[in-house]
C-alpha atoms as a PDB file:
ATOM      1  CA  UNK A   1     163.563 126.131 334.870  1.00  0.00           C
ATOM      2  CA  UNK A   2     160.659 128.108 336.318  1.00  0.00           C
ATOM      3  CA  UNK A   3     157.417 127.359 335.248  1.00  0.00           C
ATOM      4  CA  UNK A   4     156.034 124.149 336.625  1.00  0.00           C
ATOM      5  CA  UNK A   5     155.917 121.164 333.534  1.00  0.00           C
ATOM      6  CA  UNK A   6     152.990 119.150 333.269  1.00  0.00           C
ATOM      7  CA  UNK A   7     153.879 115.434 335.216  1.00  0.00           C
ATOM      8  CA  UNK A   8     151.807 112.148 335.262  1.00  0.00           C
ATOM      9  CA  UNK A   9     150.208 110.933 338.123  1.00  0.00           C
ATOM     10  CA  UNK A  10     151.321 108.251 338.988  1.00  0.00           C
ATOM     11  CA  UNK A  11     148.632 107.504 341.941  1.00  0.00           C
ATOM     12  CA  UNK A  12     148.149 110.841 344.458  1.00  0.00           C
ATOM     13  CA  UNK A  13     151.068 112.141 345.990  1.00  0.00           C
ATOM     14  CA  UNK A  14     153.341 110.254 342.789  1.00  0.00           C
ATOM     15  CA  UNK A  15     154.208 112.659 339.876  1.00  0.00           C
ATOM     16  CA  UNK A  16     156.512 111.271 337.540  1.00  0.00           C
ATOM     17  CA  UNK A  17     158.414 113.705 334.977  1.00  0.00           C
ATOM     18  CA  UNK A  18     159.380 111.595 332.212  1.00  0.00           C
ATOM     19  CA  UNK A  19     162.423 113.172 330.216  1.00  0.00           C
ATOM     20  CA  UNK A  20     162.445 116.544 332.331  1.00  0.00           C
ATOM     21  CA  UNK A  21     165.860 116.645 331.865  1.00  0.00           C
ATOM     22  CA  UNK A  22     167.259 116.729 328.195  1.00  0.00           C
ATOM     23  CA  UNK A  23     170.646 114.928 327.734  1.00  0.00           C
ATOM     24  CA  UNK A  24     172.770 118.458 327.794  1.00  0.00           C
ATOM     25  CA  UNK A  25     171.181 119.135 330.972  1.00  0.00           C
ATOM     26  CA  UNK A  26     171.775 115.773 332.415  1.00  0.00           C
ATOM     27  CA  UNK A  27     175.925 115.837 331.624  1.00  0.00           C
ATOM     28  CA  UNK A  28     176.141 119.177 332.991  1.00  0.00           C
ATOM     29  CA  UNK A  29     174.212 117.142 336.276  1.00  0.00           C
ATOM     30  CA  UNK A  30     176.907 114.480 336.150  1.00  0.00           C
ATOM     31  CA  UNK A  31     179.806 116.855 335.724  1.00  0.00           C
ATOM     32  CA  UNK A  32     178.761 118.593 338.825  1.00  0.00           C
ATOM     33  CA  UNK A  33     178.321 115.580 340.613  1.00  0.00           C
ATOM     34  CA  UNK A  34     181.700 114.488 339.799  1.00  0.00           C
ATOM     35  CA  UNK A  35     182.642 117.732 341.553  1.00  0.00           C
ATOM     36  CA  UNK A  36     180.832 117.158 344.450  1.00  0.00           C
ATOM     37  CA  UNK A  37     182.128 113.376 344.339  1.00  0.00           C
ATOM     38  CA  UNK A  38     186.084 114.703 344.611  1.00  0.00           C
ATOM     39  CA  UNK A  39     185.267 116.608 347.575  1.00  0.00           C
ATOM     40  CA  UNK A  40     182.508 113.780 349.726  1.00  0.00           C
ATOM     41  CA  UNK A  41     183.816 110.235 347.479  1.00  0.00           C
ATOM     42  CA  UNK A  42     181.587 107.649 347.157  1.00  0.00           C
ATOM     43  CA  UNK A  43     181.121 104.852 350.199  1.00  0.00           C
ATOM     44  CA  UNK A  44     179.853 101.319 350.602  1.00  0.00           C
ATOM     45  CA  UNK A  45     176.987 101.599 353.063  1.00  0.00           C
ATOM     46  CA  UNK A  46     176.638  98.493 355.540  1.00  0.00           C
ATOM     47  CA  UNK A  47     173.163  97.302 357.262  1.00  0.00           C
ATOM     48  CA  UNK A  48     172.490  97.778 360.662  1.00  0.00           C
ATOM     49  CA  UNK A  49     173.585  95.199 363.170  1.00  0.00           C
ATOM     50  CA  UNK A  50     175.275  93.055 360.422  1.00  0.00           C
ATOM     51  CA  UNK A  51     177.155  95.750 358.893  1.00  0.00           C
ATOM     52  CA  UNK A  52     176.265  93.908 355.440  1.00  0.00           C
ATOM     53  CA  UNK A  53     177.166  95.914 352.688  1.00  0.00           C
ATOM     54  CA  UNK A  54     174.184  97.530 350.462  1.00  0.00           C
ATOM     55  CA  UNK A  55     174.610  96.931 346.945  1.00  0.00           C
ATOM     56  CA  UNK A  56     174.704 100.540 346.043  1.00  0.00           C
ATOM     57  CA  UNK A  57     177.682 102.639 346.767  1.00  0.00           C
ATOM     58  CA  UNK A  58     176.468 106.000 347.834  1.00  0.00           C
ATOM     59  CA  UNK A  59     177.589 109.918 349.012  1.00  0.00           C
ATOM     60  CA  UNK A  60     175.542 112.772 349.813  1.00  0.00           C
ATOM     61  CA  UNK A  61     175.372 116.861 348.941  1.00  0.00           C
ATOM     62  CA  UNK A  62     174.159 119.736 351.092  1.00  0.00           C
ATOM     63  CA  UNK A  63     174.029 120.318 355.060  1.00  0.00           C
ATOM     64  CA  UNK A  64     173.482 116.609 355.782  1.00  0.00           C
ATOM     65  CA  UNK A  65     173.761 113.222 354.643  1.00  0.00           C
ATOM     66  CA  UNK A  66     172.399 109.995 355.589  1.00  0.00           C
ATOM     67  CA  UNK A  67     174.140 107.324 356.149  1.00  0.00           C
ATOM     68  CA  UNK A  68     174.195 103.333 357.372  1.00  0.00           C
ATOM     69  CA  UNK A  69     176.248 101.185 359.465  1.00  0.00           C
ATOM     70  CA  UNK A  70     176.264  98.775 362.388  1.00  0.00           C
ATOM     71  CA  UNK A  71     174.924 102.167 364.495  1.00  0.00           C
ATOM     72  CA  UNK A  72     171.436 102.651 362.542  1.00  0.00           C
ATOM     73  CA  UNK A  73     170.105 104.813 360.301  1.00  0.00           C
ATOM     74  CA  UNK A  74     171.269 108.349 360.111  1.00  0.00           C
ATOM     75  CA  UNK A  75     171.764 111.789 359.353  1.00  0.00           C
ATOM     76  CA  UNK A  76     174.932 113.346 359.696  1.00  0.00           C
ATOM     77  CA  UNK A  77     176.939 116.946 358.329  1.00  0.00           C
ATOM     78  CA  UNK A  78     180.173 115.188 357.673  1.00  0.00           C
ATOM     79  CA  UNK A  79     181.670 112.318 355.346  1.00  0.00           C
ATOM     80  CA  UNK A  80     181.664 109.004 357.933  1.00  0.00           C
ATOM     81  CA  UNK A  81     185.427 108.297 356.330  1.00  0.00           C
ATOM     82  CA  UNK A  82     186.810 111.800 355.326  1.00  0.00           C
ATOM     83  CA  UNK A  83     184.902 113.811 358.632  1.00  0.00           C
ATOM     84  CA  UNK A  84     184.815 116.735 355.958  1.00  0.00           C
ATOM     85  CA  UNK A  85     181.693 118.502 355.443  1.00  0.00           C
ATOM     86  CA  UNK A  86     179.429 117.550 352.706  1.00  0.00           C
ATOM     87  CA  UNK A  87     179.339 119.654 349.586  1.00  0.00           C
ATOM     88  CA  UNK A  88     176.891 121.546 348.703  1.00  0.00           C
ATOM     89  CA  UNK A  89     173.951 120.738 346.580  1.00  0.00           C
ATOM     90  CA  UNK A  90     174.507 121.483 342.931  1.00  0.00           C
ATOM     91  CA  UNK A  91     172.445 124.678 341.720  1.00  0.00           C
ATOM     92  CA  UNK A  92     170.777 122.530 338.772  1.00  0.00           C
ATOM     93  CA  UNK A  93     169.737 120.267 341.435  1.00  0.00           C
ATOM     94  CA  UNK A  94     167.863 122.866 343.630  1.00  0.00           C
ATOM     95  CA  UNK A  95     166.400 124.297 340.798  1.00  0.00           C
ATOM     96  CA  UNK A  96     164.438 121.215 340.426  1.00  0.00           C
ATOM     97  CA  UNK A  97     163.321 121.231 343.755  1.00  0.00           C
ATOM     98  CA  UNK A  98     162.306 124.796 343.910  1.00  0.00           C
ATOM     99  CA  UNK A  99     160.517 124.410 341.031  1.00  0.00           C
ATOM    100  CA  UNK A 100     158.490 121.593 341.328  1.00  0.00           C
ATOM    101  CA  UNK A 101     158.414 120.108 345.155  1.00  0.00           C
ATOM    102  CA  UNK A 102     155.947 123.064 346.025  1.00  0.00           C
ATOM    103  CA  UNK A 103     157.785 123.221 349.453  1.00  0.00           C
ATOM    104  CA  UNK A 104     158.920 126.594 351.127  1.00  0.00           C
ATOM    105  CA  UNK A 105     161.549 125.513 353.134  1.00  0.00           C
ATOM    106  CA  UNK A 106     165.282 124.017 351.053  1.00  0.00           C
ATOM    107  CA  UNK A 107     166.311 120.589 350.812  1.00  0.00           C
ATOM    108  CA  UNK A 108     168.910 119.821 353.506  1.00  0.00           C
ATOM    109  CA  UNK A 109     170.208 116.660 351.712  1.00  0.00           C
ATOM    110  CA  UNK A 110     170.757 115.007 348.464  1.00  0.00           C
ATOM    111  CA  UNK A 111     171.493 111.421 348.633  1.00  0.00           C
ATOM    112  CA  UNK A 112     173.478 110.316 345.447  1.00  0.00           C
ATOM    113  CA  UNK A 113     173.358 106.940 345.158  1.00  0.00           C
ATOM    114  CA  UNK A 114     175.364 105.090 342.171  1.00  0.00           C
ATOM    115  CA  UNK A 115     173.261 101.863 341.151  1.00  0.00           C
ATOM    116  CA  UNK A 116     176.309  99.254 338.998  1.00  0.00           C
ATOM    117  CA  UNK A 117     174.352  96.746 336.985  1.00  0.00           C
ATOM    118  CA  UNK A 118     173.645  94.188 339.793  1.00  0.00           C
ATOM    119  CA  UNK A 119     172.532  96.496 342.620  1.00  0.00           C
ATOM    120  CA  UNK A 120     169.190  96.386 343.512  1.00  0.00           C
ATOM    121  CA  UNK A 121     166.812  97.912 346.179  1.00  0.00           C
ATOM    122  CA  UNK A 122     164.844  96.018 348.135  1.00  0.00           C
ATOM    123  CA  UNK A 123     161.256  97.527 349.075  1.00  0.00           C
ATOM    124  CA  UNK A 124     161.859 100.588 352.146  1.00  0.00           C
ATOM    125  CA  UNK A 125     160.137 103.663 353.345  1.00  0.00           C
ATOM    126  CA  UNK A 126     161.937 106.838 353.423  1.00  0.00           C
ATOM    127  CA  UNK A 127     161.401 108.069 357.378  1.00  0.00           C
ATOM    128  CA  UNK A 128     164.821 108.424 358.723  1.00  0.00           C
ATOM    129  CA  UNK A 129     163.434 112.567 358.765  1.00  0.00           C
ATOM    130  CA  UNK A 130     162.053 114.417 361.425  1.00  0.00           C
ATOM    131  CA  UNK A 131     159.412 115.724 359.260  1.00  0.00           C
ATOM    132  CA  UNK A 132     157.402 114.243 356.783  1.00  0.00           C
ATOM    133  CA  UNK A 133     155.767 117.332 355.913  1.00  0.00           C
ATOM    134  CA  UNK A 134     157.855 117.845 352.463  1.00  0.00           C
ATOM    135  CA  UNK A 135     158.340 116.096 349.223  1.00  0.00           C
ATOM    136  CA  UNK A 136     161.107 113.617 348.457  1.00  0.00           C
ATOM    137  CA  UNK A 137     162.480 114.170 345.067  1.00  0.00           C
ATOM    138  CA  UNK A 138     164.226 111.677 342.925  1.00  0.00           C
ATOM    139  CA  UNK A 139     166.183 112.156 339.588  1.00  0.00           C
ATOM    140  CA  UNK A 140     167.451 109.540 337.468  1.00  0.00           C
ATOM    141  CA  UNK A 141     170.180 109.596 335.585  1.00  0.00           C
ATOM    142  CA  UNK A 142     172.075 106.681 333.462  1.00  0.00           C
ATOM    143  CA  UNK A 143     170.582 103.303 332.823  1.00  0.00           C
ATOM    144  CA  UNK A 144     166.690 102.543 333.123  1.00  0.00           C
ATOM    145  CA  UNK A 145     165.809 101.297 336.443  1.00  0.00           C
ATOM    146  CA  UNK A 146     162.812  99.194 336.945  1.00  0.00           C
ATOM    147  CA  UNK A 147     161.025 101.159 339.787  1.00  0.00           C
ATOM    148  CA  UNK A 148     158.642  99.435 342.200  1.00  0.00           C
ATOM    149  CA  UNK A 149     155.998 101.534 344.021  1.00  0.00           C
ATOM    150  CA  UNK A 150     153.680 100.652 347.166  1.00  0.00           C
ATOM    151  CA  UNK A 151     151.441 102.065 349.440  1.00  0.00           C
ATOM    152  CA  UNK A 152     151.973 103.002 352.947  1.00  0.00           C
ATOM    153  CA  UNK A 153     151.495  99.435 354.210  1.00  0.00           C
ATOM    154  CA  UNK A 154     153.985  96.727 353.604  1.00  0.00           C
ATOM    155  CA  UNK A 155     151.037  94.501 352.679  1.00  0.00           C
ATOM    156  CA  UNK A 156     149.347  97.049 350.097  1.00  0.00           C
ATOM    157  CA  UNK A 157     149.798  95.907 346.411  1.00  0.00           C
ATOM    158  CA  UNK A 158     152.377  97.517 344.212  1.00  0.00           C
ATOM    159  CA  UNK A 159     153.264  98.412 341.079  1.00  0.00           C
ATOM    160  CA  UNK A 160     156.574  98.795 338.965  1.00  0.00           C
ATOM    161  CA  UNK A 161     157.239 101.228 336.124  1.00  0.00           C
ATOM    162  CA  UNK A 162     160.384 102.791 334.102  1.00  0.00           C
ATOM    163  CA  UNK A 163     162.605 105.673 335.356  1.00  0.00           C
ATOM    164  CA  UNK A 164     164.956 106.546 332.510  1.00  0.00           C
ATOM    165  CA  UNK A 165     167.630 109.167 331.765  1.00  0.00           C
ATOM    166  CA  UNK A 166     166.461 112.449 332.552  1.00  0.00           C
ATOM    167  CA  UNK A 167     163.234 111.312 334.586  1.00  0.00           C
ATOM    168  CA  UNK A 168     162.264 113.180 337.856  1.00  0.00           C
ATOM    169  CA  UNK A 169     159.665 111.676 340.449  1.00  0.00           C
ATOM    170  CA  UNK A 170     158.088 113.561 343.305  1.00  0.00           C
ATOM    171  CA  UNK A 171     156.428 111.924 346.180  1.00  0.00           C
ATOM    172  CA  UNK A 172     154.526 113.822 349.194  1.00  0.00           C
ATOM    173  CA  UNK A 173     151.601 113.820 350.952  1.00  0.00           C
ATOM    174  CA  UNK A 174     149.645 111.142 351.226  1.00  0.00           C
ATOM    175  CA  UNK A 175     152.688 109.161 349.644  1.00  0.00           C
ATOM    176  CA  UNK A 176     155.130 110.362 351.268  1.00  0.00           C
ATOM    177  CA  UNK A 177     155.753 107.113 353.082  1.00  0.00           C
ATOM    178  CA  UNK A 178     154.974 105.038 350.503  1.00  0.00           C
ATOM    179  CA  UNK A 179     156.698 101.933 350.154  1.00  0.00           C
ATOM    180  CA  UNK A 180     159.522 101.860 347.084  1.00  0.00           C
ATOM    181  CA  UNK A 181     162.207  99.915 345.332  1.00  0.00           C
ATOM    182  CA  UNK A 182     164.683  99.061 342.332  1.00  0.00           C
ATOM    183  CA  UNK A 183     163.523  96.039 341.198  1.00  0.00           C
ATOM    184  CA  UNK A 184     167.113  96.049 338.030  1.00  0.00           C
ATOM    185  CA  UNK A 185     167.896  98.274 336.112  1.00  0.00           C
ATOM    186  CA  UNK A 186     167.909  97.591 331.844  1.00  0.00           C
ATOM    187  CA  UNK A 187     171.860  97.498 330.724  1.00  0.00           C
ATOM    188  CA  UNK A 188     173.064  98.990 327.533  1.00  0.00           C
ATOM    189  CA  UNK A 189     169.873 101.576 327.856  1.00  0.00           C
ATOM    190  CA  UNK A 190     171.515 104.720 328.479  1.00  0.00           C
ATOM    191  CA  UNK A 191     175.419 105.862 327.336  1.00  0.00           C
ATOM    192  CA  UNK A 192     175.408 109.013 329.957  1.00  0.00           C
ATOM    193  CA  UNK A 193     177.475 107.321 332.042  1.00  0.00           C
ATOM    194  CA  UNK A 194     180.917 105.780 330.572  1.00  0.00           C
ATOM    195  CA  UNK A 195     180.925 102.455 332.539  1.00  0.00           C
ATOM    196  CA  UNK A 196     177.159 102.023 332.681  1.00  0.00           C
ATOM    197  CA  UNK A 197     174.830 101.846 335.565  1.00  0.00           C
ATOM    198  CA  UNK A 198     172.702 104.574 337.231  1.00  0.00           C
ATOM    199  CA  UNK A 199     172.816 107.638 339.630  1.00  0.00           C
ATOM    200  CA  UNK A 200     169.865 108.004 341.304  1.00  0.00           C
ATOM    201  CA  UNK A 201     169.718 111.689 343.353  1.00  0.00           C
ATOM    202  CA  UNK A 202     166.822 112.176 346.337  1.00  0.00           C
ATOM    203  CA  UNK A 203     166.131 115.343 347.803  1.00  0.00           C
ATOM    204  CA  UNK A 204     165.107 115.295 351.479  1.00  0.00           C
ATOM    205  CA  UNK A 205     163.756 117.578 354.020  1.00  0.00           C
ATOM    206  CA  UNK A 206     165.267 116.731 357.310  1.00  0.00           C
ATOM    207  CA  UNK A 207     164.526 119.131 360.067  1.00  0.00           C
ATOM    208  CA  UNK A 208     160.774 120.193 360.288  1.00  0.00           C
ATOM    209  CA  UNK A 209     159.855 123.907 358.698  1.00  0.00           C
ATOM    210  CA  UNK A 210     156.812 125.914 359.061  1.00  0.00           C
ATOM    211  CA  UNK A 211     154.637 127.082 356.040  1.00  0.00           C
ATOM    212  CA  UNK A 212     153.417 130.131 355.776  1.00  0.00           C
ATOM    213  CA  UNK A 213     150.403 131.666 357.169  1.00  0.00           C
ATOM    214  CA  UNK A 214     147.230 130.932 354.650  1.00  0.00           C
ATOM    215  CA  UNK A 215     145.626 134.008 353.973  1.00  0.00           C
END
């Protein structure tokens, strides 16, 4: 993928890319991820405090992962049970980023989070990063989830629309800490995965970067 597709707005800062992926593309997405899966396996991450468990299991690519337990919110460059490094993120994955998060610095994370047919997420901004000066980019893959979007306010009003197989969804700028969710997700509507439910992917931007010079 290199030239940019055409995405809908979703409200400013909110592209969505409906069906970006085509379903050849997204098994070769899920084979890698298996891959990266045997080397970082998938964890049950707990709230802070309570150490209540989040209904999505979850493990992360590329120089660091986030994480949550009793100790906070986190970003860390090993597995919290193996101590191994994290894998690196897929190549089809950073193509995606490098073509359409209009960022010059890499992703340093990819949060793969595995949505079963009863996990939900509640309403949360995504500022566990030191900068908020790039993109977060989120790829769906598996079972329609019913997505919720905000603004930057817990008070503003939101809205909810479909991510399905194959979507992609960019948030920055003035969005980039809007408020966002999984309201469900719609069973029996994709068969890419062979027990059902949904991977969801994010790309992050830790660390801060500079961009170039404007000439």
């Amino acid at each position: 993928m290199t030239a940019k597709p055409q995405g809908l707005a979703v409200r400013p800062g909110v592209i969505h890319y409906p069906g970006l992926l085509d379903p050849p593309a997204q098994r070769a997405m899920v084979d890698e991820l298996r891959g990266a899966a045997a080397v970082a396996p998938f964890f049950t991450p707990r709230m802070p405090r309570t150490g209540a468990p989040l209904s999505v299991r979850m493990t992360n690519c590329g120089a660091l992962g986030w994480v949550a337990d009793e100790a906070g919110y986190r970003y860390v460059p090993s597995h919290p049970e193996t101590g191994l490094p994290w894998p690196p993120i897929p190549g089809r994955v950073l193509a995606l980023w490098e073509t359409l998060a209009d960022c010059p610095a890499p992703p340093e994370a990819c949060l793969v989070n595995f949505y079963s047919s009863a996990a939900r997420m509640g309403l949360h901004q995504d500022r566990d990063e030191a900068t908020f000066d790039a993109p977060v980019l989120s790829v769906s893959l598996g079972e329609t989830a019913v997505f919720r979007l905000g603004g930057i306010s817990r008070r503003d009003p939101t809205r909810s629309f479909r991510l399905a197989s194959g979507d992609v969804l960019v948030f920055g700028g003035e969005a980039r800490l809007a408020f966002h969710g999984v309201d469900r997700l719609i069973p029996g509507s994709s068969t890419l995965l062979e027990k059902g439910g949904r991977l969801n992917l994010t790309l992050r931007r830790v660390t801060p970067f500079q961009r170039p010079a404007s000439t």
